[in-house]
PDB file of N, CA and C in Angstrom:
ATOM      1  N   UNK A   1       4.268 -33.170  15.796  1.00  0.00           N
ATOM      2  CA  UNK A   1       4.755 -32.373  14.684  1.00  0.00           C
ATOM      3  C   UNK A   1       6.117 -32.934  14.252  1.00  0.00           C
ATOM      4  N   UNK A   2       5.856 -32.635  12.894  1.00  0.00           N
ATOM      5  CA  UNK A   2       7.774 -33.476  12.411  1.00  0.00           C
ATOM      6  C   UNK A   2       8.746 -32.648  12.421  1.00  0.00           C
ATOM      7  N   UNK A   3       9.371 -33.015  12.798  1.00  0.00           N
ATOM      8  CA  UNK A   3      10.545 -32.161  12.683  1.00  0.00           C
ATOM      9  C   UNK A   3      11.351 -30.985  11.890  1.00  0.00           C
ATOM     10  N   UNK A   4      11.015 -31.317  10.286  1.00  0.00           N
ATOM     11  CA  UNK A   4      10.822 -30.991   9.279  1.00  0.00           C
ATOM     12  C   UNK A   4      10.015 -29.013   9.954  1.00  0.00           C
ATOM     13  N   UNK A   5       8.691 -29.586  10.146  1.00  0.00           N
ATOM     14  CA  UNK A   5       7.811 -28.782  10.669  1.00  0.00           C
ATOM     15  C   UNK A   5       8.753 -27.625  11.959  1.00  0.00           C
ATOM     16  N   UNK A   6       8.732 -28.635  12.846  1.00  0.00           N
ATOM     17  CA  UNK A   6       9.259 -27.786  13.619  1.00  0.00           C
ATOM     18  C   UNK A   6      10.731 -26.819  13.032  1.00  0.00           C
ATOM     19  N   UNK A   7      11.573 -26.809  12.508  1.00  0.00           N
ATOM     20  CA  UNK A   7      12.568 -25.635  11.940  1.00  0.00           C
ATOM     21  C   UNK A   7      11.989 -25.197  10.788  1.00  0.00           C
ATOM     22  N   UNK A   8      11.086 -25.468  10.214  1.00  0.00           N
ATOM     23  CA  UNK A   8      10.025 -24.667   9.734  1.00  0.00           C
ATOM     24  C   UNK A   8       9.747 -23.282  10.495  1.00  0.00           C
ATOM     25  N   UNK A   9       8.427 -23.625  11.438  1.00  0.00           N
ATOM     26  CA  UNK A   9       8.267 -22.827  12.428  1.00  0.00           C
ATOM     27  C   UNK A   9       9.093 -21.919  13.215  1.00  0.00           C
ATOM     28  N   UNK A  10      10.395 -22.989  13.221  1.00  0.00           N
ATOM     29  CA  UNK A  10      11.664 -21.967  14.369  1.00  0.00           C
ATOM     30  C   UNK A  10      12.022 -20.950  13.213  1.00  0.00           C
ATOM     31  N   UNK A  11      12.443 -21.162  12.159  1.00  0.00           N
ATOM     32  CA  UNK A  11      12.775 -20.431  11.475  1.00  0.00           C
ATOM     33  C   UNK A  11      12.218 -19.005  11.032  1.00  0.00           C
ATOM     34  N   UNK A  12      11.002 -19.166  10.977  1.00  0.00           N
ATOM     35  CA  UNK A  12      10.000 -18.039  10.768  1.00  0.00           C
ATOM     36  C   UNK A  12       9.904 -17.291  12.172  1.00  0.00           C
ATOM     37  N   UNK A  13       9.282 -17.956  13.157  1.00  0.00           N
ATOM     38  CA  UNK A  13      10.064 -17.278  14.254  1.00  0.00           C
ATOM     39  C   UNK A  13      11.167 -16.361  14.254  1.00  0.00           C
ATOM     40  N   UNK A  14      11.866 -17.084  14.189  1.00  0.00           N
ATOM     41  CA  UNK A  14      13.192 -16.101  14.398  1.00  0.00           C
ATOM     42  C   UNK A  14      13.480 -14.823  12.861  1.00  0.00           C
ATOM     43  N   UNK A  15      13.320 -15.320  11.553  1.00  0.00           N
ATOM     44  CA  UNK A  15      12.412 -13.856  10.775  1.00  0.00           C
ATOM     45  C   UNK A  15      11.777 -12.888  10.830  1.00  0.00           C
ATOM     46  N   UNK A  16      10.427 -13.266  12.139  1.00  0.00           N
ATOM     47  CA  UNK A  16       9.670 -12.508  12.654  1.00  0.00           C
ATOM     48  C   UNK A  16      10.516 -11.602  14.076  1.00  0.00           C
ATOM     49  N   UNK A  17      11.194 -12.261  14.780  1.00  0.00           N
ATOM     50  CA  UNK A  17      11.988 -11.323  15.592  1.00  0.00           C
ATOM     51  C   UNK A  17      12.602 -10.657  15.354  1.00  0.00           C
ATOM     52  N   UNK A  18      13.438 -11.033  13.592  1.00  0.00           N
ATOM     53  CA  UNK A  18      14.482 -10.060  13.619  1.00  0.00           C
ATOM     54  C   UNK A  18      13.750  -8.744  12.538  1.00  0.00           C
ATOM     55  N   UNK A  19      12.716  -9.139  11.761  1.00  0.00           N
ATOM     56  CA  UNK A  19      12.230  -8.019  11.417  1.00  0.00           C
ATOM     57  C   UNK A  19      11.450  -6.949  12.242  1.00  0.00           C
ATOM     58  N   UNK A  20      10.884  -7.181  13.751  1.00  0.00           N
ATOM     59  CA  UNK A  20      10.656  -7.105  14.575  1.00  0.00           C
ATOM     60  C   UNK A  20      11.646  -5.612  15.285  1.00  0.00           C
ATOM     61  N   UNK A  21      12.668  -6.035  14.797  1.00  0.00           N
ATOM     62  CA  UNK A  21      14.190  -5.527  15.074  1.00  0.00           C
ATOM     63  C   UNK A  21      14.156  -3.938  14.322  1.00  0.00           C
ATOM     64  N   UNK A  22      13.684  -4.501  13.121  1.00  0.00           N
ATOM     65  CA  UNK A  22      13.768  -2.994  12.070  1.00  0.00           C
ATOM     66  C   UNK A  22      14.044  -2.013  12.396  1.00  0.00           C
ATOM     67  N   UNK A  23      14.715  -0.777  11.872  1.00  0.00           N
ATOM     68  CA  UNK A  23      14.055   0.573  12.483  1.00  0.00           C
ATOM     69  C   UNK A  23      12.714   0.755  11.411  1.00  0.00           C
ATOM     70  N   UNK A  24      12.366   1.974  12.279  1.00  0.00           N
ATOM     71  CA  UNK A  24      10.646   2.098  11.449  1.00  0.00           C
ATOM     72  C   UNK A  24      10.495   2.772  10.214  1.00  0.00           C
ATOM     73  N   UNK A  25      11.868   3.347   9.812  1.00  0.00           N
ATOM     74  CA  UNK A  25      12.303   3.950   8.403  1.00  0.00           C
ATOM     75  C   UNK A  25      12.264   2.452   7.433  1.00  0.00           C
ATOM     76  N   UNK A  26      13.167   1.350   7.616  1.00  0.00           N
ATOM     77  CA  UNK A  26      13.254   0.368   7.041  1.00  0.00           C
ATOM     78  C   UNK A  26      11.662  -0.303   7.112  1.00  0.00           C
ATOM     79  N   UNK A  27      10.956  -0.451   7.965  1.00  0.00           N
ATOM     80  CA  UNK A  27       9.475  -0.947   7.957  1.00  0.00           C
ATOM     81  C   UNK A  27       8.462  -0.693   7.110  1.00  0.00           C
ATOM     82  N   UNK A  28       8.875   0.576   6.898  1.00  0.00           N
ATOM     83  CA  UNK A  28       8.275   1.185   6.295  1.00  0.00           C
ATOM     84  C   UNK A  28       8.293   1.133   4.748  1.00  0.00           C
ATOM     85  N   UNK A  29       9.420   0.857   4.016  1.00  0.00           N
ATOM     86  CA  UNK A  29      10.507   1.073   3.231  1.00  0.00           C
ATOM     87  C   UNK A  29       9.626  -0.441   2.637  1.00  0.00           C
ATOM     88  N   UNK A  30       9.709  -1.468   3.694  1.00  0.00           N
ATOM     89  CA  UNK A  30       9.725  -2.811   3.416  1.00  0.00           C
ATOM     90  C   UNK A  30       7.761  -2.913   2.860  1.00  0.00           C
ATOM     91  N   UNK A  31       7.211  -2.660   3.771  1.00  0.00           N
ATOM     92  CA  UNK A  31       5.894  -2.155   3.472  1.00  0.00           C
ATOM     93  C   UNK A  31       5.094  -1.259   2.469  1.00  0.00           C
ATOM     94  N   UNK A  32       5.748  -0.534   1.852  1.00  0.00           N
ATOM     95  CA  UNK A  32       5.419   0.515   0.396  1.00  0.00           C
ATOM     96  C   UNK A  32       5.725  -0.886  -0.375  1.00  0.00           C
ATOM     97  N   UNK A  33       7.265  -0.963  -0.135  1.00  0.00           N
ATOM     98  CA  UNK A  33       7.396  -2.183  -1.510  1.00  0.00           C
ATOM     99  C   UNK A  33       6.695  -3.144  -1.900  1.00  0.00           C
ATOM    100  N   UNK A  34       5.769  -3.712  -0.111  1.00  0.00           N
ATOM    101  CA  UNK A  34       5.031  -4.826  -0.998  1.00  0.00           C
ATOM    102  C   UNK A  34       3.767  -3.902  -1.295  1.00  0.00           C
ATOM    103  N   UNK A  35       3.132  -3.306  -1.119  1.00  0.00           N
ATOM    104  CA  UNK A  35       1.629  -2.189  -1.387  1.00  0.00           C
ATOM    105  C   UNK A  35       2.067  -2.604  -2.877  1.00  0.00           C
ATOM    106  N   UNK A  36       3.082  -1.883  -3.088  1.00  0.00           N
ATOM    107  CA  UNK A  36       3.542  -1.702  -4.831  1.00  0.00           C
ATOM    108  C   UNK A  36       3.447  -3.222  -5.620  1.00  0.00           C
ATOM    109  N   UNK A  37       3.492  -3.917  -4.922  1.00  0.00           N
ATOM    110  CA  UNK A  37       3.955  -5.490  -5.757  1.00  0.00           C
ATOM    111  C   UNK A  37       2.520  -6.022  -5.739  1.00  0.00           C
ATOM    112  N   UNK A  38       1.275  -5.585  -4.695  1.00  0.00           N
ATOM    113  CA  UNK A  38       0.642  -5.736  -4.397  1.00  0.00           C
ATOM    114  C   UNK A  38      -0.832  -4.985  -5.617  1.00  0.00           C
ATOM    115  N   UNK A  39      -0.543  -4.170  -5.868  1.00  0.00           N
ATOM    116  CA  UNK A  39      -1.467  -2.969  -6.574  1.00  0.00           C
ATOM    117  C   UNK A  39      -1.743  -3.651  -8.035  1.00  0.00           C
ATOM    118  N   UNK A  40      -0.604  -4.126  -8.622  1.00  0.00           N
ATOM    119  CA  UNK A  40      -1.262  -4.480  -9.872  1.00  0.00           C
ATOM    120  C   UNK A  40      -1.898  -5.885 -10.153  1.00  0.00           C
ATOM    121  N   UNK A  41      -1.992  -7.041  -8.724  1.00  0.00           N
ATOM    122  CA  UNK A  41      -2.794  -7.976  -8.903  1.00  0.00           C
ATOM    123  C   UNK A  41      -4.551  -7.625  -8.652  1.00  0.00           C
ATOM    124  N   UNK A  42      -4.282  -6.056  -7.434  1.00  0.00           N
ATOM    125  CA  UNK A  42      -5.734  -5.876  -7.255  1.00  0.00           C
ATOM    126  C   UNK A  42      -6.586  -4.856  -8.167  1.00  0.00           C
ATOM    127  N   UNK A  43      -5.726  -4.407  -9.187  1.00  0.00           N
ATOM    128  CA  UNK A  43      -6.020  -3.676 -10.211  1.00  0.00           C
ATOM    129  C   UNK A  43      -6.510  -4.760 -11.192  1.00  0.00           C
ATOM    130  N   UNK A  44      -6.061  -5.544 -11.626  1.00  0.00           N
ATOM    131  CA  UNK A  44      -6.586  -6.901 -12.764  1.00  0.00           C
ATOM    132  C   UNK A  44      -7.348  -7.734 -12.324  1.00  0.00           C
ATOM    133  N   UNK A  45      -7.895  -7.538 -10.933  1.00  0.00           N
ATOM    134  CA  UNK A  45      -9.418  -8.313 -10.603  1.00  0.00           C
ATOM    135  C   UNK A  45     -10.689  -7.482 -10.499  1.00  0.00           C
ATOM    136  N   UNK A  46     -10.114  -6.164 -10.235  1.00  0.00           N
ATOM    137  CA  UNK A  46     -11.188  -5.328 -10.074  1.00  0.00           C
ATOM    138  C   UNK A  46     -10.655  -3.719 -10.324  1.00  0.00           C
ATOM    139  N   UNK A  47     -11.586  -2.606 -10.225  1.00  0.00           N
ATOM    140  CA  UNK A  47     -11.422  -1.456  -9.890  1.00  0.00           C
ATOM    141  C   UNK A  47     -10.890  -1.211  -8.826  1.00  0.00           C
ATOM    142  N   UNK A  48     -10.037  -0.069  -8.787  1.00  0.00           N
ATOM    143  CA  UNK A  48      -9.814   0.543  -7.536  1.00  0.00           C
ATOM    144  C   UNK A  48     -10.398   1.621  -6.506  1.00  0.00           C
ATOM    145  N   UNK A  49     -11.055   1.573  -5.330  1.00  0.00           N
ATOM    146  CA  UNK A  49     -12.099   2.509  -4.967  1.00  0.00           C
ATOM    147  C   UNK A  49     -10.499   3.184  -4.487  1.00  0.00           C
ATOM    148  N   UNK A  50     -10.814   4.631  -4.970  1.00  0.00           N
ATOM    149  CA  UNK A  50      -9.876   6.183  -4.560  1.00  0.00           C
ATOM    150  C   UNK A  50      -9.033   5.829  -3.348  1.00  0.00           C
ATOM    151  N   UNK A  51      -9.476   5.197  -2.460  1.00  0.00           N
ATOM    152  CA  UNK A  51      -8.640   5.150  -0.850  1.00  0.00           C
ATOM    153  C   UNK A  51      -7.434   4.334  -1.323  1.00  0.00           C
ATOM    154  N   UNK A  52      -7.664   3.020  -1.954  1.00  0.00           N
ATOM    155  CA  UNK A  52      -6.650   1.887  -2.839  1.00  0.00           C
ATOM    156  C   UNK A  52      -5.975   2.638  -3.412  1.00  0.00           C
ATOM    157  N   UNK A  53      -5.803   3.913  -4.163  1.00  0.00           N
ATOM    158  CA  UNK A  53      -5.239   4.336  -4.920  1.00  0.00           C
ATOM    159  C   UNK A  53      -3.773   4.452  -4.544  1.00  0.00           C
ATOM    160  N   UNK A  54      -2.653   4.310  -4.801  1.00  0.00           N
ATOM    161  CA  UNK A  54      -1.220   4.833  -4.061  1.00  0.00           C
ATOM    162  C   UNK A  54      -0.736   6.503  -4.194  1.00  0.00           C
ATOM    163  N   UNK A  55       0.001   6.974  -2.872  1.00  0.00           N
ATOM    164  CA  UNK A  55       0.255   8.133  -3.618  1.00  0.00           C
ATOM    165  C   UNK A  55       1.600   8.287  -3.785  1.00  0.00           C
ATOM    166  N   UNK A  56       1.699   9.412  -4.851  1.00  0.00           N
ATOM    167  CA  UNK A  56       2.719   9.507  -5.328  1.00  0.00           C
ATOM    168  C   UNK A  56       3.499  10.201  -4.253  1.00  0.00           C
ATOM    169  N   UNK A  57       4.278   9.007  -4.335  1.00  0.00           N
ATOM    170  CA  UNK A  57       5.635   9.537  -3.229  1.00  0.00           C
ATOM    171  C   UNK A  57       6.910   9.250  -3.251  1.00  0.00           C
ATOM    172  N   UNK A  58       7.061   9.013  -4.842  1.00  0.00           N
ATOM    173  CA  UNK A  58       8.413   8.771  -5.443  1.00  0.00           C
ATOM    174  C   UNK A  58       8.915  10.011  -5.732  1.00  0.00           C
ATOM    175  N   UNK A  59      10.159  10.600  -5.485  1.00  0.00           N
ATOM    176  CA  UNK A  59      11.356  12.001  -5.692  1.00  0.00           C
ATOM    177  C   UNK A  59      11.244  12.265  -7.325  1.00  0.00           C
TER     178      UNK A  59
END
């Protein structure tokens, strides 16, 4: 593997530990956001079956 590669890899590694780290408020937080970023590419290929749907859980 080249080197290049390898701090590639270390790097993500160590991303993965420190998100790892989170509290589960922030995990969570981090996870809605992508659902959300996520919803309108799977809305413009297809329908959404009811379970896909998001709920409203904005204040």
């Amino acid at each position: 593997m080249s080197e290049r590669n390898e701090r590639i890899y270390e790097n993500k590694r160590q991303w993965h530990r420190e998100q790892a780290q989170l509290p589960i408020k922030e995990k969570m937080r981090l996870l809605l956001e992508l659902q959300k970023q996520d919803l309108p590419l799977l809305a413009r290929h297809r329908a959404l079956k009811w379970w896909e749907k998001p709920w409203d859980i904005e204040p």
